[in-house]
PDB file of N, CA and C in Angstrom:
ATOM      1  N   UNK A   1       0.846  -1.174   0.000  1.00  0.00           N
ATOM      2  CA  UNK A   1       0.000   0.000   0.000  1.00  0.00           C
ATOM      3  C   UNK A   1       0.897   1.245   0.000  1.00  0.00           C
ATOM      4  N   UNK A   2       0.903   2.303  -0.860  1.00  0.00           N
ATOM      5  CA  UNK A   2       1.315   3.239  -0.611  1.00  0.00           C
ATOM      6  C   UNK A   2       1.297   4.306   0.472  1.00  0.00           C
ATOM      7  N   UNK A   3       1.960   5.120   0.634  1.00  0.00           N
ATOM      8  CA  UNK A   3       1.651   5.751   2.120  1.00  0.00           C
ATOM      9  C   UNK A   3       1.533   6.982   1.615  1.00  0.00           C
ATOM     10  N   UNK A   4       0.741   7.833   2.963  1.00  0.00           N
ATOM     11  CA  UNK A   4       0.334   9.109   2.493  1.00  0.00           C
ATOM     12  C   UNK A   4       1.013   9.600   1.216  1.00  0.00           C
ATOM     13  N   UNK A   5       2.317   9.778   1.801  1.00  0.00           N
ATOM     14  CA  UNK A   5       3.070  10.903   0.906  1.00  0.00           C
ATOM     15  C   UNK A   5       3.458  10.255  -0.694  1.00  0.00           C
ATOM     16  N   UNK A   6       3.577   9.193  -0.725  1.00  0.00           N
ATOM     17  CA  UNK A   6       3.498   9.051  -2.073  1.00  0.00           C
ATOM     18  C   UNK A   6       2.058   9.176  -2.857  1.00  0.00           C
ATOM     19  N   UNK A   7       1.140   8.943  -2.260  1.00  0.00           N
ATOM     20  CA  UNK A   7      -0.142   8.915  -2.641  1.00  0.00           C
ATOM     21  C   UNK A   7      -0.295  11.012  -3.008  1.00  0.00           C
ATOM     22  N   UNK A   8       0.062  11.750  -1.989  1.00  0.00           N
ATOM     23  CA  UNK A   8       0.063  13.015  -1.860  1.00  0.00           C
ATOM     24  C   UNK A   8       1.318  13.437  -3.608  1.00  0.00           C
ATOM     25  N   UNK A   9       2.209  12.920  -3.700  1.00  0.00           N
ATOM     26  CA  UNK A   9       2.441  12.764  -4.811  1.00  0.00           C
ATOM     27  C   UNK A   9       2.531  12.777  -6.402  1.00  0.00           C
ATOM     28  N   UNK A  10       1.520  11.467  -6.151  1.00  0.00           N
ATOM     29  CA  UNK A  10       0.407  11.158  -6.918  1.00  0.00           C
ATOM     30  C   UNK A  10      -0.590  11.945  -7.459  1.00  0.00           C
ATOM     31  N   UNK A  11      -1.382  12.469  -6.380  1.00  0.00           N
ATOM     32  CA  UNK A  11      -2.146  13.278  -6.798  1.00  0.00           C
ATOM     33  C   UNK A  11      -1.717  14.909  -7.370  1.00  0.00           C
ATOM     34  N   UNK A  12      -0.974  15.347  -6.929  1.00  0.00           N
ATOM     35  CA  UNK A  12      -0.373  16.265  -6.976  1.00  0.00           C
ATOM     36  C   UNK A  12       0.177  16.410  -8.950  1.00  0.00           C
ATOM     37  N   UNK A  13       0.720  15.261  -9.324  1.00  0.00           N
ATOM     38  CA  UNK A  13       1.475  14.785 -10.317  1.00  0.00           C
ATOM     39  C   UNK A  13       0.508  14.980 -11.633  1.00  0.00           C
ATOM     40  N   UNK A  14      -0.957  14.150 -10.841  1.00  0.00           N
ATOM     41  CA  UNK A  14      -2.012  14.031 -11.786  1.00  0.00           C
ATOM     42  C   UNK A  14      -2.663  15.235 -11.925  1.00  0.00           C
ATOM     43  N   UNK A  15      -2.770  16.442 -11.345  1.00  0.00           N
ATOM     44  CA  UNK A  15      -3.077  17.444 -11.000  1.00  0.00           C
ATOM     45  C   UNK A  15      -2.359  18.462 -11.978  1.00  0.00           C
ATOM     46  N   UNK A  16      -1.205  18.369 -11.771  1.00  0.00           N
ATOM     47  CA  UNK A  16      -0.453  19.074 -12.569  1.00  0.00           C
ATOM     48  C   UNK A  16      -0.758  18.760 -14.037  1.00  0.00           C
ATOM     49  N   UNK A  17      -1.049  17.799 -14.457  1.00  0.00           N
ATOM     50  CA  UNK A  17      -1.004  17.064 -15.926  1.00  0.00           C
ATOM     51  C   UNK A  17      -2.897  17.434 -16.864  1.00  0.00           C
ATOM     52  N   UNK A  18      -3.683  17.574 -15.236  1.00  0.00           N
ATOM     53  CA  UNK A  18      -4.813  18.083 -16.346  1.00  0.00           C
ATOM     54  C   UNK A  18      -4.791  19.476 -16.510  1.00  0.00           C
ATOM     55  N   UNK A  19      -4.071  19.947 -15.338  1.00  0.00           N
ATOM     56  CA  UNK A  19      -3.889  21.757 -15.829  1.00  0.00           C
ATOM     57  C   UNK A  19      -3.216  22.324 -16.904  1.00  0.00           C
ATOM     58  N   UNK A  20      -1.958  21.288 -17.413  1.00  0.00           N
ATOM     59  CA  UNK A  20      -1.424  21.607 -18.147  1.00  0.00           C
ATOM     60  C   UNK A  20      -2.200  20.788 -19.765  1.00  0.00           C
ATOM     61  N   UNK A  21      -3.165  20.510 -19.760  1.00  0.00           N
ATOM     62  CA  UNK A  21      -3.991  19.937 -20.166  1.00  0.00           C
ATOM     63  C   UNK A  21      -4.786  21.119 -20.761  1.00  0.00           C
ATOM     64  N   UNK A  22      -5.922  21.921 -19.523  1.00  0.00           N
ATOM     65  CA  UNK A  22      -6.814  22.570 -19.730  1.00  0.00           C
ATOM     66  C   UNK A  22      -5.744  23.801 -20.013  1.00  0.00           C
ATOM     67  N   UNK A  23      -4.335  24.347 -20.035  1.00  0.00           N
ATOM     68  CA  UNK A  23      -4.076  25.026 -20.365  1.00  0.00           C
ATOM     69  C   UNK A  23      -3.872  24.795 -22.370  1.00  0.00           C
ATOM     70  N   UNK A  24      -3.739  24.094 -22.516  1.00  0.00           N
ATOM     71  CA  UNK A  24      -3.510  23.813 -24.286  1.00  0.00           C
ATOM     72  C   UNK A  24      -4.873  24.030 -24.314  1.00  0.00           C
ATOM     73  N   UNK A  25      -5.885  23.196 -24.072  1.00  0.00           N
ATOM     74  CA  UNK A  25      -7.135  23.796 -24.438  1.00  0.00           C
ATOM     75  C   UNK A  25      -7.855  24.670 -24.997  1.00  0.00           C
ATOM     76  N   UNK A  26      -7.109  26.141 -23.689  1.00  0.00           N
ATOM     77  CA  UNK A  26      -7.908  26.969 -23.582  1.00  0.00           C
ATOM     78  C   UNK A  26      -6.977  28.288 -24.547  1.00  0.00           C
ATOM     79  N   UNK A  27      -5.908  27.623 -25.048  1.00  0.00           N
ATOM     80  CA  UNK A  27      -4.480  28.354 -25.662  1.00  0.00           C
ATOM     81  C   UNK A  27      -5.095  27.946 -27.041  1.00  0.00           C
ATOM     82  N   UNK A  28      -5.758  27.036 -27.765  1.00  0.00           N
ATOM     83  CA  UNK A  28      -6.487  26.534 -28.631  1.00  0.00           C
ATOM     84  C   UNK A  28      -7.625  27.261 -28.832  1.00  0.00           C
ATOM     85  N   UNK A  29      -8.475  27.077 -27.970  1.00  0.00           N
ATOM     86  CA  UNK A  29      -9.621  27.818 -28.213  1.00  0.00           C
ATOM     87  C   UNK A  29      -9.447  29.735 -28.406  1.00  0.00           C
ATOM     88  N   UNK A  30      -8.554  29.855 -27.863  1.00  0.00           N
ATOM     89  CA  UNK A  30      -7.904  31.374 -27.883  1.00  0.00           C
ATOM     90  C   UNK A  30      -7.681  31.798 -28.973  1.00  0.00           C
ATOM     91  N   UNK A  31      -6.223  30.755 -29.568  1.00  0.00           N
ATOM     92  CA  UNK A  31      -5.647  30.942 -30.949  1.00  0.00           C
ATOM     93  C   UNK A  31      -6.406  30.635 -32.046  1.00  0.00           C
ATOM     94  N   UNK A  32      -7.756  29.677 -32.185  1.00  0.00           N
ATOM     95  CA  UNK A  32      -8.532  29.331 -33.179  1.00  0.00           C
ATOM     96  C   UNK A  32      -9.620  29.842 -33.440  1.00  0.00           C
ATOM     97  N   UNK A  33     -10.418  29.706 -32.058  1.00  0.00           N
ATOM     98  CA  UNK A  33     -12.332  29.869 -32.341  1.00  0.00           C
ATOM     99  C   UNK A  33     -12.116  30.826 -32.197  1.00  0.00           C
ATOM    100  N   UNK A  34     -11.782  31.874 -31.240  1.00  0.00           N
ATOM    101  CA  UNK A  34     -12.375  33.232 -31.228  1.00  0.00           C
ATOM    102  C   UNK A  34     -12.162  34.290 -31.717  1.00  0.00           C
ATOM    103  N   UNK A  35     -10.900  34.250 -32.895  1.00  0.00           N
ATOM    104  CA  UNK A  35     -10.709  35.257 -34.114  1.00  0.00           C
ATOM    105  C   UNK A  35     -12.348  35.013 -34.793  1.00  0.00           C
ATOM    106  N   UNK A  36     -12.632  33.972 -34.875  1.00  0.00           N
ATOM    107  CA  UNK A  36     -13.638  33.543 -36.077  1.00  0.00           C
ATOM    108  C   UNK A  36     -14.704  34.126 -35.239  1.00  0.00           C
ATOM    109  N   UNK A  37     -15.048  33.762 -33.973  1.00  0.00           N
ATOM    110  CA  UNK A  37     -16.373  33.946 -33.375  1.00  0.00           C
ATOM    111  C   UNK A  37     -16.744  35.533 -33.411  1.00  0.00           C
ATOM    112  N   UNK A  38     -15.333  36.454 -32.995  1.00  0.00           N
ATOM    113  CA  UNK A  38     -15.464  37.574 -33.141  1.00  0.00           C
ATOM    114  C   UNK A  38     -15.454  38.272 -34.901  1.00  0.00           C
ATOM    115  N   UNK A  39     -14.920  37.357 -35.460  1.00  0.00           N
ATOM    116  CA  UNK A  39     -15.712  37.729 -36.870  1.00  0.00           C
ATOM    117  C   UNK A  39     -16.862  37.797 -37.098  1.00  0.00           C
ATOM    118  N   UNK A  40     -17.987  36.721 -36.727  1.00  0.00           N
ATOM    119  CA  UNK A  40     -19.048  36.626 -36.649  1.00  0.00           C
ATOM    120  C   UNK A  40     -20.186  37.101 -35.718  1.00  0.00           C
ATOM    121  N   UNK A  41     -19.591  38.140 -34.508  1.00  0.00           N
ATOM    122  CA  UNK A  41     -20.647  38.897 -33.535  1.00  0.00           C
ATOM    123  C   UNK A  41     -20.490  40.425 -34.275  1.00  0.00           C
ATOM    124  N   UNK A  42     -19.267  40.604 -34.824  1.00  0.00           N
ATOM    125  CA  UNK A  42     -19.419  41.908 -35.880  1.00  0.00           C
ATOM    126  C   UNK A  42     -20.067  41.595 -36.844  1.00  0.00           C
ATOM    127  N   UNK A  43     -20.220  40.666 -38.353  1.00  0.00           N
ATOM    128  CA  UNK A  43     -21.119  40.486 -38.966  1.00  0.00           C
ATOM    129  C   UNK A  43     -22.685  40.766 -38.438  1.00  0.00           C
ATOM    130  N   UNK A  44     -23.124  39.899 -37.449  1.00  0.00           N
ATOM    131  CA  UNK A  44     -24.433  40.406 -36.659  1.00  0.00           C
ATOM    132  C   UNK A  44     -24.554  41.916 -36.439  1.00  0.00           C
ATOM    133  N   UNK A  45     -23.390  42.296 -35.511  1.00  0.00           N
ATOM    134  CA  UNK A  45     -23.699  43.552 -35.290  1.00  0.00           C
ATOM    135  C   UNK A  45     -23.751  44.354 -36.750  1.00  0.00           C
ATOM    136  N   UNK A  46     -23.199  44.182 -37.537  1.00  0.00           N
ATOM    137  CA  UNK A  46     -23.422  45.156 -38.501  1.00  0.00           C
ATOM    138  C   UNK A  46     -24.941  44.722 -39.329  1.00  0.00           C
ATOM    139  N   UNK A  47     -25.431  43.745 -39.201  1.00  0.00           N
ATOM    140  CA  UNK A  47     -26.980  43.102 -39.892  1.00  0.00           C
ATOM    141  C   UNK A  47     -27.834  43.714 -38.539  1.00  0.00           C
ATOM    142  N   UNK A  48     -27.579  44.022 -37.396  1.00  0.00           N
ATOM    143  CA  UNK A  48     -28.644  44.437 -36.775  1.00  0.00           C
ATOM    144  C   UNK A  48     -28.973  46.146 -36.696  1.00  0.00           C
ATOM    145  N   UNK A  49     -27.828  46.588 -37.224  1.00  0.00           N
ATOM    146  CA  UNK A  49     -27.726  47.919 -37.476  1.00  0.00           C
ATOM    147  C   UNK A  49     -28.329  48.388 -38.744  1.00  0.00           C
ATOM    148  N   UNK A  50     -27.810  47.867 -39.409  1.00  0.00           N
ATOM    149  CA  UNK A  50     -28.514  47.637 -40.685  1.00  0.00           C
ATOM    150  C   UNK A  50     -30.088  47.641 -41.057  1.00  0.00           C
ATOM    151  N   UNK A  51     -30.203  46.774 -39.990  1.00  0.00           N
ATOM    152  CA  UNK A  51     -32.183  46.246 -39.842  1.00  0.00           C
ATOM    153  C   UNK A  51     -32.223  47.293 -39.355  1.00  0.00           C
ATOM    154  N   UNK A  52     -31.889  47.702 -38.289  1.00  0.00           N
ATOM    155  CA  UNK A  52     -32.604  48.810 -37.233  1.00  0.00           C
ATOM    156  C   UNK A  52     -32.999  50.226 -37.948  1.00  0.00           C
ATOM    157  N   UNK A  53     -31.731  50.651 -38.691  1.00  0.00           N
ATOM    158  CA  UNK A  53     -31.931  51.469 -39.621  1.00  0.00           C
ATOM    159  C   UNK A  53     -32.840  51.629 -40.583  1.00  0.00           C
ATOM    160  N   UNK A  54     -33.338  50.221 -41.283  1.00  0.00           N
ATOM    161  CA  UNK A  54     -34.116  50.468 -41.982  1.00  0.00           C
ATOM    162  C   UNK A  54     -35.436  50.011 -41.637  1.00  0.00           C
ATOM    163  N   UNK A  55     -35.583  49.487 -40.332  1.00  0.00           N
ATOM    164  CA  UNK A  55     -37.386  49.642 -39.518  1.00  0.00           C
ATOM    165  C   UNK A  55     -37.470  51.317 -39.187  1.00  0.00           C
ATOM    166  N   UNK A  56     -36.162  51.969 -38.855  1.00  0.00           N
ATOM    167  CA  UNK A  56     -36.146  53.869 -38.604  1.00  0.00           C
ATOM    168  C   UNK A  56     -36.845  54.478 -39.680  1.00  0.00           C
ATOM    169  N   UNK A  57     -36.391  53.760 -40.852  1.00  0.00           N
ATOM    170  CA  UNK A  57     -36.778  54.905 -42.264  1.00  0.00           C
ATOM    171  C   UNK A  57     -37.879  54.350 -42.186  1.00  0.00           C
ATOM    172  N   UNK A  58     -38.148  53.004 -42.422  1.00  0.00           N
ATOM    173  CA  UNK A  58     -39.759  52.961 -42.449  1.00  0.00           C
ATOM    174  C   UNK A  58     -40.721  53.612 -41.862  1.00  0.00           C
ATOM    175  N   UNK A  59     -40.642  53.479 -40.522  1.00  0.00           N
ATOM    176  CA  UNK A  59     -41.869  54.373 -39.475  1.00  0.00           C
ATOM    177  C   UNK A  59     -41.803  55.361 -39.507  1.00  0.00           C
ATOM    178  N   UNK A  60     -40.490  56.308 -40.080  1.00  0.00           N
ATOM    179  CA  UNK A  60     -40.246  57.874 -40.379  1.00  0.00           C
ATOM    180  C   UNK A  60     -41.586  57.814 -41.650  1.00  0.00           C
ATOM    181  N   UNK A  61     -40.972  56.933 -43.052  1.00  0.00           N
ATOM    182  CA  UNK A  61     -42.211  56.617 -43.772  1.00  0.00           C
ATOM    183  C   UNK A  61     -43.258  56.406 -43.895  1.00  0.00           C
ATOM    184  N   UNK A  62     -43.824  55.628 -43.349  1.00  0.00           N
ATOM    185  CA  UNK A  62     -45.143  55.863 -42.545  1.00  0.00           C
ATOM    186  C   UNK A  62     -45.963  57.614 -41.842  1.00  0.00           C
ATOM    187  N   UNK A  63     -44.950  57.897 -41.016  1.00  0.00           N
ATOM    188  CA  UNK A  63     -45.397  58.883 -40.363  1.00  0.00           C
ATOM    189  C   UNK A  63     -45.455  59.638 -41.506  1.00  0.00           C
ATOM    190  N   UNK A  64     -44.788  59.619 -41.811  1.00  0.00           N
ATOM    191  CA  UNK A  64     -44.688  61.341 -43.407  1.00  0.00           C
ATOM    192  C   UNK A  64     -45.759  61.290 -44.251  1.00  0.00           C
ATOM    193  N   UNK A  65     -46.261  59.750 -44.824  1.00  0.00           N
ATOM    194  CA  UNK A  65     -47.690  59.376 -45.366  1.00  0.00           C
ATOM    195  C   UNK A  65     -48.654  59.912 -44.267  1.00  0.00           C
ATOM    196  N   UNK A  66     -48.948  59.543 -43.348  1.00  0.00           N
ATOM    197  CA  UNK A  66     -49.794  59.765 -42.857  1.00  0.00           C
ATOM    198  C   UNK A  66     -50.014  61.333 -42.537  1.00  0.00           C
ATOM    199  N   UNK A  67     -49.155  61.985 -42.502  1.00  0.00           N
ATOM    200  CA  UNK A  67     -48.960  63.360 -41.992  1.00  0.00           C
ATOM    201  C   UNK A  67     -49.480  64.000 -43.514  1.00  0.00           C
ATOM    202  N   UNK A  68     -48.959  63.621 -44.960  1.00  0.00           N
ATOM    203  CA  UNK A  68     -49.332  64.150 -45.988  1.00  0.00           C
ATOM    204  C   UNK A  68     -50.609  63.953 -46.166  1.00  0.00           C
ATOM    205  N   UNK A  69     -51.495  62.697 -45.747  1.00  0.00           N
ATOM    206  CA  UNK A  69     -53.074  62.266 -46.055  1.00  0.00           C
ATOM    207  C   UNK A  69     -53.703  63.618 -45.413  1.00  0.00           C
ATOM    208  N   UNK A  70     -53.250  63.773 -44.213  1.00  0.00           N
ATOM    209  CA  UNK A  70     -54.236  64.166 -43.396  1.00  0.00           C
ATOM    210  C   UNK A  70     -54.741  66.195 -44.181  1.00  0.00           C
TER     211      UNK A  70
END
């Protein structure tokens, strides 16, 4: 049976190995997905600006019809 301290070790050893683990991971997900992801929340943002702008001209449109009927 192993005794504390090698067991303390052990864990310690295995510990080290998923951090350095979740560090590639997250050095991955850094260097890969999120150039792209942030490509793609500017695309949106510029399609929601876009929309917004042109529901603005509309109801400006609207109002100006209605203002000329009357």
């Amino acid at each position: 049976m192993k005794s504390n301290n090698d067991l303390s070790k052990y864990k310690i050893q295995e510990l080290q190995a998923d951090v350095a683990s979740l560090k590639k991971d997250v050095r991955e997900i850094l260097e890969n997905d999120l150039p792209h992801i942030q490509e793609q929340i500017i695309g949106i943002s510029t399609l929601v600006k876009v929309l917004g702008g042109i529901n603005i001209l509309g109801i400006l449109a609207v109002i100006a019809i209605t203002q000329a009927l009357k």
